[in-house]
N, C-alpha and C. Protein backbone atom coordinates (compact mmCIF):
# COMPACT_ATOMS: atom_id res chain seq x y z
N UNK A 1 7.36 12.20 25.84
CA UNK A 1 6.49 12.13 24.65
C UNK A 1 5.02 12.23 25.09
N UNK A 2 4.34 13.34 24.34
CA UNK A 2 2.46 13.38 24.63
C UNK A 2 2.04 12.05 24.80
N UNK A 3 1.57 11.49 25.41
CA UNK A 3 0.92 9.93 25.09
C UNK A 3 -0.93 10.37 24.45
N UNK A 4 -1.55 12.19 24.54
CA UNK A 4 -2.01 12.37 23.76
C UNK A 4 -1.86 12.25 22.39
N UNK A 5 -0.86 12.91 21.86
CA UNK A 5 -0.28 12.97 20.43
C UNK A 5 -0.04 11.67 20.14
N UNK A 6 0.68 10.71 20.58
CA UNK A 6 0.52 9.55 20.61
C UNK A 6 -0.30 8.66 19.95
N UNK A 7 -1.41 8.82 20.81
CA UNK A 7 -2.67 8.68 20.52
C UNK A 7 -4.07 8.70 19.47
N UNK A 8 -3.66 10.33 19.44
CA UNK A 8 -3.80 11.11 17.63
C UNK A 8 -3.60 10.23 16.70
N UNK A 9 -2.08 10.33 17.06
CA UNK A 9 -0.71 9.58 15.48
C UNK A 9 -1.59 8.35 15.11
N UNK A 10 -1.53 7.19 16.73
CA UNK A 10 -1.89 6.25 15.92
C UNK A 10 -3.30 6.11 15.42
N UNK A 11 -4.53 6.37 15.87
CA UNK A 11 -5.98 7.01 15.49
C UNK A 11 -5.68 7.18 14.05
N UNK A 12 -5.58 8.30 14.13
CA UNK A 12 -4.96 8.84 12.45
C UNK A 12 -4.56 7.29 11.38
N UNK A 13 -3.33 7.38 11.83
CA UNK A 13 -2.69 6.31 11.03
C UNK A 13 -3.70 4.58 10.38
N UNK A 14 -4.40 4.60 11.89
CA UNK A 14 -5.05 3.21 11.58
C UNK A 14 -6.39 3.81 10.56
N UNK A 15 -7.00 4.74 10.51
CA UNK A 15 -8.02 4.99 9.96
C UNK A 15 -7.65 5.54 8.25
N UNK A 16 -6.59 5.94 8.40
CA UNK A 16 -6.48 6.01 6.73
C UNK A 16 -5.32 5.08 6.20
N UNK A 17 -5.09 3.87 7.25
CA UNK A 17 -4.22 2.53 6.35
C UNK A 17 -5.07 1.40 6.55
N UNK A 18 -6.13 1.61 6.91
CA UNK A 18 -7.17 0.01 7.29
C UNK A 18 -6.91 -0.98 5.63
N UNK A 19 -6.78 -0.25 4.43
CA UNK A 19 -6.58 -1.40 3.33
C UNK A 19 -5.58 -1.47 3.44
N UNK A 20 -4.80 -0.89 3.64
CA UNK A 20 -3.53 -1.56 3.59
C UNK A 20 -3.03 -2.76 4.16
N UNK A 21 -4.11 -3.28 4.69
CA UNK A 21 -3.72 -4.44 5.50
C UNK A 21 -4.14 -5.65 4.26
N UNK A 22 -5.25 -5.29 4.24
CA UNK A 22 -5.68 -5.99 3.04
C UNK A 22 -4.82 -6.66 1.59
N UNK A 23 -4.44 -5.47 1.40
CA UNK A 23 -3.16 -5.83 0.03
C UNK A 23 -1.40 -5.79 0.60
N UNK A 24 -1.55 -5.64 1.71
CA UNK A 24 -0.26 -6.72 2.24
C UNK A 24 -0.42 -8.41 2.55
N UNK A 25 -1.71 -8.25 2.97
CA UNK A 25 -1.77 -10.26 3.06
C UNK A 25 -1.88 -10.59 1.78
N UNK A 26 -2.15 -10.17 0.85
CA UNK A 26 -2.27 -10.42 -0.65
C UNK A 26 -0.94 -10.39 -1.14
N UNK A 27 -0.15 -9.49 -0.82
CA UNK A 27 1.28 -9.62 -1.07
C UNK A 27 2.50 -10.27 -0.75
N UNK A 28 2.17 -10.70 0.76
CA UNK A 28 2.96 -11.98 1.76
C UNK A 28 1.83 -13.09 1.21
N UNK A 29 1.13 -13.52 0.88
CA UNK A 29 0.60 -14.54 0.22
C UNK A 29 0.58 -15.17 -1.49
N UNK A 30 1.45 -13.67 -2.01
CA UNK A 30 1.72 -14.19 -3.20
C UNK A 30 3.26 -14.66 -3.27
N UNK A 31 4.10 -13.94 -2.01
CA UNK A 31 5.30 -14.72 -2.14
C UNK A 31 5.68 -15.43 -0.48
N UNK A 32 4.83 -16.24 -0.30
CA UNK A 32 4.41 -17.30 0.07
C UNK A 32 5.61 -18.74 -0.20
N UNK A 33 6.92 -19.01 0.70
CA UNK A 33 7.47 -20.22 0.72
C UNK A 33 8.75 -19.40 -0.26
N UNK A 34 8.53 -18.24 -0.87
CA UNK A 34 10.08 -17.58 -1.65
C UNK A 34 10.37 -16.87 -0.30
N UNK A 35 12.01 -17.09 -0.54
CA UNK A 35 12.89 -16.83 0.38
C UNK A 35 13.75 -15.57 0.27
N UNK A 36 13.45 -14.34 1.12
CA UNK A 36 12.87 -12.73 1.37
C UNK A 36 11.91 -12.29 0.76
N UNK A 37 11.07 -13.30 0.32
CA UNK A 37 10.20 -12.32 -0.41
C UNK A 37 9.65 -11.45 0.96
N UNK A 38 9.60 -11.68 2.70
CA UNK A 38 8.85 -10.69 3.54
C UNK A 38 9.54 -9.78 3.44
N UNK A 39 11.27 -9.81 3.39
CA UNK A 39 12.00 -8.50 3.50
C UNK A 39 11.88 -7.39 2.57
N UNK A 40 11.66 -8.31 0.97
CA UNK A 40 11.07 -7.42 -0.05
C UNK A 40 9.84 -6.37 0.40
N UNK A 41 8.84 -7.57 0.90
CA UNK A 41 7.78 -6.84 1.20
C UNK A 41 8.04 -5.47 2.33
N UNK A 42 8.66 -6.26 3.00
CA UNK A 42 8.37 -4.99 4.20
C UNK A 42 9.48 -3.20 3.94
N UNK A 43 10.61 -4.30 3.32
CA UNK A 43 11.12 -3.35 2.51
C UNK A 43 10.11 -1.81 1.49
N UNK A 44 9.61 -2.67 0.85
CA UNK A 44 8.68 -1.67 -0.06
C UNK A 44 7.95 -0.56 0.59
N UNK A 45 7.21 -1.51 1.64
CA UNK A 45 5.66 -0.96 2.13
C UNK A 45 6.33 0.55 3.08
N UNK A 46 8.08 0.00 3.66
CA UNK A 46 8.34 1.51 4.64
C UNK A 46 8.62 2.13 3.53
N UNK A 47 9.43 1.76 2.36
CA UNK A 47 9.61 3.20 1.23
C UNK A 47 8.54 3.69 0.81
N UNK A 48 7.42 2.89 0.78
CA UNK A 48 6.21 3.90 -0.14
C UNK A 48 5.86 4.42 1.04
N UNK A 49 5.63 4.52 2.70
CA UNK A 49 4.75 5.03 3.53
C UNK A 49 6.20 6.58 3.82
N UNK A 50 7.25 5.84 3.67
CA UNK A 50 7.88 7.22 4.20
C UNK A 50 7.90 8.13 3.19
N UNK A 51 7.49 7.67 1.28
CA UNK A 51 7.69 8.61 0.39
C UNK A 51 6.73 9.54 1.10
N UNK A 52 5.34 9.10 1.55
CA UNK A 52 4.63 9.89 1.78
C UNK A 52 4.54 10.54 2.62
N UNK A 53 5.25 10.40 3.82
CA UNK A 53 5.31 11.16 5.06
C UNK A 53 6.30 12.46 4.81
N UNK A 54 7.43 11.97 3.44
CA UNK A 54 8.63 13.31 3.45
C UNK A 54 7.80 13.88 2.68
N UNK A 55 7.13 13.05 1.42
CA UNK A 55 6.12 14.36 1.21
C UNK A 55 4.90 15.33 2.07
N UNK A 56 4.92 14.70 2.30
CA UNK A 56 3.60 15.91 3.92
C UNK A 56 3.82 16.66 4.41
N UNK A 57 5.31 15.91 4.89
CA UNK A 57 5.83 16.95 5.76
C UNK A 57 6.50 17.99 5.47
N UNK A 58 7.02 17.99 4.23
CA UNK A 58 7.68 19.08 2.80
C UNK A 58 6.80 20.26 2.95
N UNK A 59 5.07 19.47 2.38
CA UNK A 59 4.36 20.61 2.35
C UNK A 59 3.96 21.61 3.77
N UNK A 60 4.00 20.36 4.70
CA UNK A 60 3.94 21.07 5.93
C UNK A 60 4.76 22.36 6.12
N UNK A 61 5.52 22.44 5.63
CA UNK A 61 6.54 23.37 5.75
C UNK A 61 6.47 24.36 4.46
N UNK A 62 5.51 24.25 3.60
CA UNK A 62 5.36 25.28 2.52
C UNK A 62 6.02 24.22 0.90
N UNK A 63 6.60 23.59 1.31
CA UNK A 63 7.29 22.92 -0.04
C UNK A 63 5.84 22.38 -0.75
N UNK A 64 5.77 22.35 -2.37
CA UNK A 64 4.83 21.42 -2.71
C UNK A 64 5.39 20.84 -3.96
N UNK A 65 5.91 19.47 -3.21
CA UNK A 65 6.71 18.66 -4.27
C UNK A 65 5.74 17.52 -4.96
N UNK A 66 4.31 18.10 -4.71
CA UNK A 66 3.26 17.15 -5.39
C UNK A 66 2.25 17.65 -5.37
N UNK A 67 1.90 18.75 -6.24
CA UNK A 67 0.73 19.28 -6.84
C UNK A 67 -0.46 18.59 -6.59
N UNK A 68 -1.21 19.16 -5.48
CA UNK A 68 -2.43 18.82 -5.37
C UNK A 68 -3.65 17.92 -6.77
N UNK A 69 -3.11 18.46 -7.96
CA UNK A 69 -4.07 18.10 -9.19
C UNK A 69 -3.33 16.51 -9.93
N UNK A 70 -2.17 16.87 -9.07
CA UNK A 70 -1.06 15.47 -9.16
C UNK A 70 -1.85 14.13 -8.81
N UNK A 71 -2.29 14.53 -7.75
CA UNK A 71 -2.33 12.87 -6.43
C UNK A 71 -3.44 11.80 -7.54
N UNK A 72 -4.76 12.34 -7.89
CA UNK A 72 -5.70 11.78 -8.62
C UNK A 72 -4.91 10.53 -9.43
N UNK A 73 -3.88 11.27 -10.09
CA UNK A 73 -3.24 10.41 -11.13
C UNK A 73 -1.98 9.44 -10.83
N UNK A 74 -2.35 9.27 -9.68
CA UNK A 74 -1.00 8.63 -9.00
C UNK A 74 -1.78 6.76 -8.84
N UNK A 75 -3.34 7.00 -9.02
CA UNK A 75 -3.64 5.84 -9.14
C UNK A 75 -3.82 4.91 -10.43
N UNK A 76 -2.74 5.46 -11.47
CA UNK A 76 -2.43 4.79 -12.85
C UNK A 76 -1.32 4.12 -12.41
N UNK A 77 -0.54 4.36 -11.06
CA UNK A 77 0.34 3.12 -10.80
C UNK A 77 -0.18 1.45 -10.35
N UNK A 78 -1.32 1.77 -9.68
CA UNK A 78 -1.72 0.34 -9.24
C UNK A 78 -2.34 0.39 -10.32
N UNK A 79 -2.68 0.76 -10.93
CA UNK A 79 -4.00 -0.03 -12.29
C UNK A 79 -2.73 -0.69 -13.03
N UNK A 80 -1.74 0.37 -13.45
CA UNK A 80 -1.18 -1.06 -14.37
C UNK A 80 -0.61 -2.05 -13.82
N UNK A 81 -0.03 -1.91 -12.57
CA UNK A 81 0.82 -2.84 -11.64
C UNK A 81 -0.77 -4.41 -11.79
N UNK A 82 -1.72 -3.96 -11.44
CA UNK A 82 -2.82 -4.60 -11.59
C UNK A 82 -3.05 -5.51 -12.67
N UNK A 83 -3.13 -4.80 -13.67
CA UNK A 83 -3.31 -5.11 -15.27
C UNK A 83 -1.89 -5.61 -15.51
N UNK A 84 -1.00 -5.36 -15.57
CA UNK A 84 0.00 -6.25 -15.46
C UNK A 84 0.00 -7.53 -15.10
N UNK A 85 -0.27 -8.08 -13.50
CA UNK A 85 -0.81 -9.14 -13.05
C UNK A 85 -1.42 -10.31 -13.82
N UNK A 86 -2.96 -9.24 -13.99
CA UNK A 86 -3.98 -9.81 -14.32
C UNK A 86 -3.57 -10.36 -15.62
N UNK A 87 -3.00 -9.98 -16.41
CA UNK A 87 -2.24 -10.49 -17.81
C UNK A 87 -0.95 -11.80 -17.61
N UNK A 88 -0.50 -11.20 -16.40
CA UNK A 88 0.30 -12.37 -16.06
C UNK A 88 -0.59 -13.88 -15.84
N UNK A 89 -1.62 -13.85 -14.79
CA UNK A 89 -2.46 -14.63 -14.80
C UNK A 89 -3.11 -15.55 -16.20
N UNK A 90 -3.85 -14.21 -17.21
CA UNK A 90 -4.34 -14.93 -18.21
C UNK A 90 -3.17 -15.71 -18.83
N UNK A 91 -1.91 -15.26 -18.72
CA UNK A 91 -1.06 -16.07 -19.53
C UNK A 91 -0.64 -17.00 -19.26
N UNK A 92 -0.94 -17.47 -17.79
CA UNK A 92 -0.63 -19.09 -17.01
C UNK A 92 -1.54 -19.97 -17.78
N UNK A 93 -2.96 -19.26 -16.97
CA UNK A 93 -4.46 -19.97 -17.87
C UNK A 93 -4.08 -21.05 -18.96
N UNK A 94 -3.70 -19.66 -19.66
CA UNK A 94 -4.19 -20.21 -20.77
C UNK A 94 -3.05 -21.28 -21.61
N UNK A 95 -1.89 -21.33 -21.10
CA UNK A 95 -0.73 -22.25 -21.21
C UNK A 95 -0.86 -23.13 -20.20
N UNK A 96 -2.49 -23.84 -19.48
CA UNK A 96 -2.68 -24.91 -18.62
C UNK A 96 -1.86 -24.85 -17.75
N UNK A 97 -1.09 -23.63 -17.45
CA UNK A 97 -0.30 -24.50 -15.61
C UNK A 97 -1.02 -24.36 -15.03
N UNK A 98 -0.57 -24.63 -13.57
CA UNK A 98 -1.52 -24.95 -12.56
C UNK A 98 -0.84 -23.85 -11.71
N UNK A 99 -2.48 -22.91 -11.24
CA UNK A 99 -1.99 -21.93 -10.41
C UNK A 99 -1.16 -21.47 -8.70
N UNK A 100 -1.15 -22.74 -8.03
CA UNK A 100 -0.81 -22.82 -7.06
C UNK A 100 0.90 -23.24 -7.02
N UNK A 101 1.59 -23.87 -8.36
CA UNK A 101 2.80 -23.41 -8.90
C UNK A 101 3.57 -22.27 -9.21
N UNK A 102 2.07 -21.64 -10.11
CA UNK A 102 2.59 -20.11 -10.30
C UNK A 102 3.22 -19.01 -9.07
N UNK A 103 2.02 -19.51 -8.24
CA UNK A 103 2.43 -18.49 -7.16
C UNK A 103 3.78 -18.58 -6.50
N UNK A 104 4.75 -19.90 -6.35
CA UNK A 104 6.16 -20.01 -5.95
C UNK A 104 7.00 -19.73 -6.76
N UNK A 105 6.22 -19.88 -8.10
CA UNK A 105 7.57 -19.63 -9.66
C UNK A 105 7.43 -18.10 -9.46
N UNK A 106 6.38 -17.29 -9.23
CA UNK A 106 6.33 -15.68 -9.16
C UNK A 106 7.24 -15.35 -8.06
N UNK A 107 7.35 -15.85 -7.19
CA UNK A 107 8.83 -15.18 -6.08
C UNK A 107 8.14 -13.86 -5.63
N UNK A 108 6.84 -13.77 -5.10
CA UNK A 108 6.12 -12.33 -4.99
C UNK A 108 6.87 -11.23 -5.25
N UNK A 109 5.96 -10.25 -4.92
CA UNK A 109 6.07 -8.74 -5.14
C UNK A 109 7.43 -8.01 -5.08
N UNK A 110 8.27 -7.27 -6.07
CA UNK A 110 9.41 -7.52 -5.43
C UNK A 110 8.74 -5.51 -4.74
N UNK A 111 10.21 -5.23 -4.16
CA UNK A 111 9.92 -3.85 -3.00
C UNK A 111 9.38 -2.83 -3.91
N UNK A 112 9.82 -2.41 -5.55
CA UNK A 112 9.32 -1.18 -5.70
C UNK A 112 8.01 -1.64 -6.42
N UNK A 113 7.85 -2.46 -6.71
CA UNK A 113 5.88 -2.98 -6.89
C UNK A 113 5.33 -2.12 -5.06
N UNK A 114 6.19 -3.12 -4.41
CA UNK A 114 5.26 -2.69 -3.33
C UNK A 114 5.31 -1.12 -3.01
N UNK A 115 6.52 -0.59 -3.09
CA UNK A 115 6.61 0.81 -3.11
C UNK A 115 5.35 1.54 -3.64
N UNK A 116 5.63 1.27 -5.08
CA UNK A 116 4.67 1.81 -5.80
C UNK A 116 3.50 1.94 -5.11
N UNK A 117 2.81 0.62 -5.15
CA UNK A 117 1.43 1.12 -4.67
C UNK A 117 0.80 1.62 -3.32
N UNK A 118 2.28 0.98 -2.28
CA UNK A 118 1.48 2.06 -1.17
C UNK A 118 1.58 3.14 -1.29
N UNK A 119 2.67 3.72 -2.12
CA UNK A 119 2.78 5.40 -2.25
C UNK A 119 1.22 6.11 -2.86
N UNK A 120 0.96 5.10 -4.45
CA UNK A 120 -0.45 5.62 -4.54
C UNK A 120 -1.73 5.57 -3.63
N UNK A 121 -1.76 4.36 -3.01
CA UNK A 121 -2.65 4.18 -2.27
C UNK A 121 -2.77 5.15 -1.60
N UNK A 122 -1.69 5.33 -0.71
CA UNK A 122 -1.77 6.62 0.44
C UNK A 122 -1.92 8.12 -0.02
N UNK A 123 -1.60 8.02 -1.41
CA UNK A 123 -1.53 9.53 -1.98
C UNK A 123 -2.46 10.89 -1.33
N UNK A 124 -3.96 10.03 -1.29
CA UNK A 124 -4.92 11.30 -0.71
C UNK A 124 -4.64 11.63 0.70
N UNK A 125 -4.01 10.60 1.53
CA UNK A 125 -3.63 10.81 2.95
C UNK A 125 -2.95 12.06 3.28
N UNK A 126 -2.08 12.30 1.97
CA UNK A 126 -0.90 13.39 1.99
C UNK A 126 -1.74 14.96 2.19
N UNK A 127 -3.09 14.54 1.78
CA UNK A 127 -3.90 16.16 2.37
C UNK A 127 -4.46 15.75 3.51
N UNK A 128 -4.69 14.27 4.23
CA UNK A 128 -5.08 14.66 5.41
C UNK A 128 -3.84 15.06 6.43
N UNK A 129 -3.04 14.20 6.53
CA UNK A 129 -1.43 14.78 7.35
C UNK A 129 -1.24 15.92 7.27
N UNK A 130 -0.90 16.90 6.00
CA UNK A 130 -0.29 17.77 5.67
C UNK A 130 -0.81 19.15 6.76
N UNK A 131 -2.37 19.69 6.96
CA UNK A 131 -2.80 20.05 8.39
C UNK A 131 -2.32 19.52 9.67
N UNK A 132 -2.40 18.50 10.09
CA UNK A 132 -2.07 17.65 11.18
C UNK A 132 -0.83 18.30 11.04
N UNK A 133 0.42 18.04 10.29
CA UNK A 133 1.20 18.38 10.76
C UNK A 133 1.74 19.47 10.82
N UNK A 134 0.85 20.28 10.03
CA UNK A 134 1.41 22.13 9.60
C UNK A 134 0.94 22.33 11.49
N UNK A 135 -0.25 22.33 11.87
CA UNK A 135 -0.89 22.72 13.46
C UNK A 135 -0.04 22.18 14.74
N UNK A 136 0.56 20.42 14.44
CA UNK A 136 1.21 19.68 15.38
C UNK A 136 2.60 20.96 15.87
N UNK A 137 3.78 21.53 15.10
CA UNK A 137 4.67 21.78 14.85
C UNK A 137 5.84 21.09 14.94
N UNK A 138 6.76 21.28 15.10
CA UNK A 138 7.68 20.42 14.41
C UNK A 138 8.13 19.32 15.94
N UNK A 139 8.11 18.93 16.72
CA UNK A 139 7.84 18.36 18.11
C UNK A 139 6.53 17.63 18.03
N UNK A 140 5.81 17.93 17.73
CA UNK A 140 4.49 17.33 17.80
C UNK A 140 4.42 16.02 16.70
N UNK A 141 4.76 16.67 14.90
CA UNK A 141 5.38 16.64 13.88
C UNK A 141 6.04 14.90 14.16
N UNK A 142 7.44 15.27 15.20
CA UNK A 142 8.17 14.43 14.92
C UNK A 142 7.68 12.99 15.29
N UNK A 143 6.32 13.39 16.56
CA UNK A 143 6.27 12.57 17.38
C UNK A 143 5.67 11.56 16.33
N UNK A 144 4.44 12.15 15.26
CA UNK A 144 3.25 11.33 14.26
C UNK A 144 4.59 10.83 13.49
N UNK A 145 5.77 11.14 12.97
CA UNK A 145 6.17 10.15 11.95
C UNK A 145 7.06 9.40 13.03
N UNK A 146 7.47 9.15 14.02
CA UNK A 146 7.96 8.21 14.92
C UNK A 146 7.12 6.97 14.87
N UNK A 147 5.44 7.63 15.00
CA UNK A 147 4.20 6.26 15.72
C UNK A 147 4.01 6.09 14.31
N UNK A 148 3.79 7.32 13.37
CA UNK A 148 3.38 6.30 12.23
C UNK A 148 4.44 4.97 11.34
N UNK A 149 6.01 5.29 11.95
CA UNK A 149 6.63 4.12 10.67
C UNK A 149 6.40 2.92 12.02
N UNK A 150 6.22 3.13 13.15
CA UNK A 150 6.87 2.14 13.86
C UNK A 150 5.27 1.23 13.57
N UNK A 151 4.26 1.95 13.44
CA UNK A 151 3.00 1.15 13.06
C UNK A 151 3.09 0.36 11.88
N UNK A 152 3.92 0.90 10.84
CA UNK A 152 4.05 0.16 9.61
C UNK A 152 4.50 -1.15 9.49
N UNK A 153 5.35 -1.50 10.82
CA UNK A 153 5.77 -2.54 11.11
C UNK A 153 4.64 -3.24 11.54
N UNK A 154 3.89 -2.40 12.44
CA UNK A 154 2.84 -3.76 12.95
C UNK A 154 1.83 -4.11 11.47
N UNK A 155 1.63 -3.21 11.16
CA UNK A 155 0.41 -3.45 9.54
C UNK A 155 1.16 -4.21 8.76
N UNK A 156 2.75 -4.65 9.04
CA UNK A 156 3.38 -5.73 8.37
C UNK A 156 3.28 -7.11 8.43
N UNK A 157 3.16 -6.66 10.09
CA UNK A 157 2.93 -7.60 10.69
C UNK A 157 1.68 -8.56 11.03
N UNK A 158 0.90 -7.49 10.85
CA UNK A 158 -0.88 -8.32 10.44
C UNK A 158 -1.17 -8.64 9.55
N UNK A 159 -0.75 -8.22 8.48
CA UNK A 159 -0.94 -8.52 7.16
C UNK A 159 -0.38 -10.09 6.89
N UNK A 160 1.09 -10.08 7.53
CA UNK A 160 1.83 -11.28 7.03
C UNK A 160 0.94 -12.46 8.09
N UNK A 161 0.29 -12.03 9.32
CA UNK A 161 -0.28 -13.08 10.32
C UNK A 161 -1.66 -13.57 9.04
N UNK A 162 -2.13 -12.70 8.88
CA UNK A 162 -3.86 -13.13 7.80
C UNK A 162 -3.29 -13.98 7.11
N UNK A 163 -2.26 -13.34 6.65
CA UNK A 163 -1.69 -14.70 4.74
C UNK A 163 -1.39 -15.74 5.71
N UNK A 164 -0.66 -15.90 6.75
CA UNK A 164 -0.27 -17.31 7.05
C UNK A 164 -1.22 -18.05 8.08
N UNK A 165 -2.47 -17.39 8.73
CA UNK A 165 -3.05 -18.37 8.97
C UNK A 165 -4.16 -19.46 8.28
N UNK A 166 -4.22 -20.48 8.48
CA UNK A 166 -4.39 -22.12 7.87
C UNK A 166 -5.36 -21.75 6.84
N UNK A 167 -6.97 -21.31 7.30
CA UNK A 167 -8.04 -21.27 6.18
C UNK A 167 -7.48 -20.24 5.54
N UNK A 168 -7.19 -18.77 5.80
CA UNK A 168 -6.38 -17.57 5.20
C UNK A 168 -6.00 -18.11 4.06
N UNK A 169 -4.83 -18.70 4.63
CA UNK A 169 -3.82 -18.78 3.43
C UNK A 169 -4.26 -20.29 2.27
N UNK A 170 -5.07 -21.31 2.85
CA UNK A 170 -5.47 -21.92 1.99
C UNK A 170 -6.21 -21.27 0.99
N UNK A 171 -7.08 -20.32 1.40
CA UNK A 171 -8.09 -19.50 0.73
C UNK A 171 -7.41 -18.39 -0.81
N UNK A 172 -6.01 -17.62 0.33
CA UNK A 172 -5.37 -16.86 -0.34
C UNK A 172 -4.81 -17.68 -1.89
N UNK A 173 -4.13 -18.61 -1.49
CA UNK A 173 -3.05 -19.72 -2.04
C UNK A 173 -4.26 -20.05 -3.16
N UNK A 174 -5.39 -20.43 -3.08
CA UNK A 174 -6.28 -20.74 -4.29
C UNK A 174 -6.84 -19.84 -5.18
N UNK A 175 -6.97 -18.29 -4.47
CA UNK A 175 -7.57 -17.34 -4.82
C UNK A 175 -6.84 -15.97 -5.24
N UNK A 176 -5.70 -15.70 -4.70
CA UNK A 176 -4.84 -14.97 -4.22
C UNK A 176 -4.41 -13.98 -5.20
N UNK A 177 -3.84 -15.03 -6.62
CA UNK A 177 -3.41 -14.89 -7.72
C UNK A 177 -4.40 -14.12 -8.80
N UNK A 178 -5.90 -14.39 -8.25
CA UNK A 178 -6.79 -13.75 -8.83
C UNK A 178 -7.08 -12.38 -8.27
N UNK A 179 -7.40 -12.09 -6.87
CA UNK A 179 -7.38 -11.18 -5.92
C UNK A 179 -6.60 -10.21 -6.01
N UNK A 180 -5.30 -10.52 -6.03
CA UNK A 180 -4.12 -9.32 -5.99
C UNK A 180 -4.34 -8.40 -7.29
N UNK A 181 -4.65 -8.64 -8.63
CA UNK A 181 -4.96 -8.22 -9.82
C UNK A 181 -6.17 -6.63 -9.63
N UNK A 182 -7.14 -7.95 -9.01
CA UNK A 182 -8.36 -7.31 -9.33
C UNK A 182 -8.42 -5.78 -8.27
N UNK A 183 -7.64 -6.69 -6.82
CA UNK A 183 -8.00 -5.05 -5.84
C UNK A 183 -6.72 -4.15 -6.06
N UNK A 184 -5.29 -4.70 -6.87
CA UNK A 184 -5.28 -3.39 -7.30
C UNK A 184 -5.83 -2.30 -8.59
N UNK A 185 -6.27 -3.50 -9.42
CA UNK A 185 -7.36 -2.43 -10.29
C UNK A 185 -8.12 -1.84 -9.99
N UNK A 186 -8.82 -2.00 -8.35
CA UNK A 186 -9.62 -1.43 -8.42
C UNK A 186 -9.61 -0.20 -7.38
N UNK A 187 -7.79 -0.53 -6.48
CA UNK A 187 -7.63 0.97 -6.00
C UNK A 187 -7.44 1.63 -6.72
N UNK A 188 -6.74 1.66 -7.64
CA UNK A 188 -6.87 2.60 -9.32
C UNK A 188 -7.06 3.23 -9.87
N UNK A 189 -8.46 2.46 -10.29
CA UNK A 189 -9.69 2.89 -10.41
C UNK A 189 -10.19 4.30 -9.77
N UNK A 190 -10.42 3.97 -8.44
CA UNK A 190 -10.94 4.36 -7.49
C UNK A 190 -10.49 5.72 -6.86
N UNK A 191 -8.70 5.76 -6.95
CA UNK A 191 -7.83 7.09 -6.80
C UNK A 191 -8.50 7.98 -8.01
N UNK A 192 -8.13 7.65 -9.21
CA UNK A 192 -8.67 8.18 -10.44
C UNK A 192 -9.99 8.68 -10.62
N UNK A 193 -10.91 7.68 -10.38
CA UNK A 193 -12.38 8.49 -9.91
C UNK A 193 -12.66 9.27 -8.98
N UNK A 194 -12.29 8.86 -7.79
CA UNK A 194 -12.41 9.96 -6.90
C UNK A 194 -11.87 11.16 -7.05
N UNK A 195 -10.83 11.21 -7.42
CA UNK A 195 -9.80 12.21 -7.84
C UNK A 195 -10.17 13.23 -8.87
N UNK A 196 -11.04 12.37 -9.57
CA UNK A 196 -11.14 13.27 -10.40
C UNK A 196 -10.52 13.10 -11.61
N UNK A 197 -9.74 12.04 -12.17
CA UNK A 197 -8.11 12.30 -12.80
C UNK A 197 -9.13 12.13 -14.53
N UNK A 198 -8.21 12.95 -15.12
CA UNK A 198 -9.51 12.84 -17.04
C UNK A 198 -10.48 12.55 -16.71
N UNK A 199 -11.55 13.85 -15.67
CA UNK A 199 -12.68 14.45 -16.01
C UNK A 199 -13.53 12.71 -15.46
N UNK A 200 -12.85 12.14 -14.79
CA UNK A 200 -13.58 10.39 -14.70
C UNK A 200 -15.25 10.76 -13.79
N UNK A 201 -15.15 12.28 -12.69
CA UNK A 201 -15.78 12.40 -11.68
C UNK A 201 -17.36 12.88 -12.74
N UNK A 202 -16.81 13.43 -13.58
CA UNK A 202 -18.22 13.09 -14.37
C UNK A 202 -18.42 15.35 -14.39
């Protein structure tokens, strides 16, 4: 194996999943003390990263099973997954429970929540890969989706270390329930604007 290409893969990989670390400790911190909720999690996070790798690599090969004018609008999955939340939240509020209950009665994220949004999240990635791997060829190819799932494990794995260490997760555990809402509204958002998606880019 290149330990160049290698190299590439993981480069690559860490520079267009750096949030993703972010809204996995948000996600091992909302199911926090429920029992699989990590398997859920980790479950999800490889289906949404490999939706996107069979998609890349599809196009790599001429297939286009996701219309470039597509991806923009792929960030109406975390907005409502978001807004969803965030409604879940107001509706604790405002029926006085107490939020640090909520978060064990919620049994976190189950896998296709998490699916969902890493697939959107990563959506624009699918044009940076899709070069990488049309040039790599199919050897080169195999080597980036080898380093990239086996990385997915470690970004599982950092993610779940942030939520469980002491101030982290005290922090998460008070805040968490509010947090998870807002940053996925606002990757969302953010796919959609950037994207372009209903004319948002102005």
């Amino acid at each position: 194996m290149d330990l160049g290409i290698v190299g590439q893969a993981a480069g690559l990989f860490a520079v267009t999943n750096i949030d993703d670390i972010v809204v996995l400790s948000l996600f091992f911190a909302q199911g926090a003390g429920t029992r699989g909720s990590t398997r859920r999690i980790v479950l999800g996070q490889y289906l949404g990263f490999a939706a996107i790798v069979a998609v890349a690599v599809a196009a790599a090969f001429g297939a286009t099973f996701l219309p470039e004018s597509a991806v923009p609008y792929l960030g109406l999955l975390p907005l409502v997954l978001g807004l969803k939340a965030a409604w879940q939240v107001w509706k604790r509020r405002r029926g006085g429970e107490d939020g640090d209950d909520d978060q064990v009665a919620e049994g976190g994220p189950g896998p296709w929540e998490v699916t969902a949004v890493t697939f959107a999240n990563g959506g624009d990635n699918i044009g940076v890969y899709v070069p990488v791997f049309a040039t790599a060829g199919v050897g080169g190819m195999s080597v980036y989706v080898i380093v990239f799932l086996g990385l997915v494990g470690v970004w599982c794995f950092t993610g779940r270390y942030f939520a469980t260490r002491p101030v982290i997760a005290r922090a998460l555990s008070r805040w968490g329930h509010i947090l998870l809402p807002l940053v996925l509204i606002a990757i969302g958002l953010l796919i959609l604007i950037e994207g372009g998606a209903f004319g948002l880019d102005g």
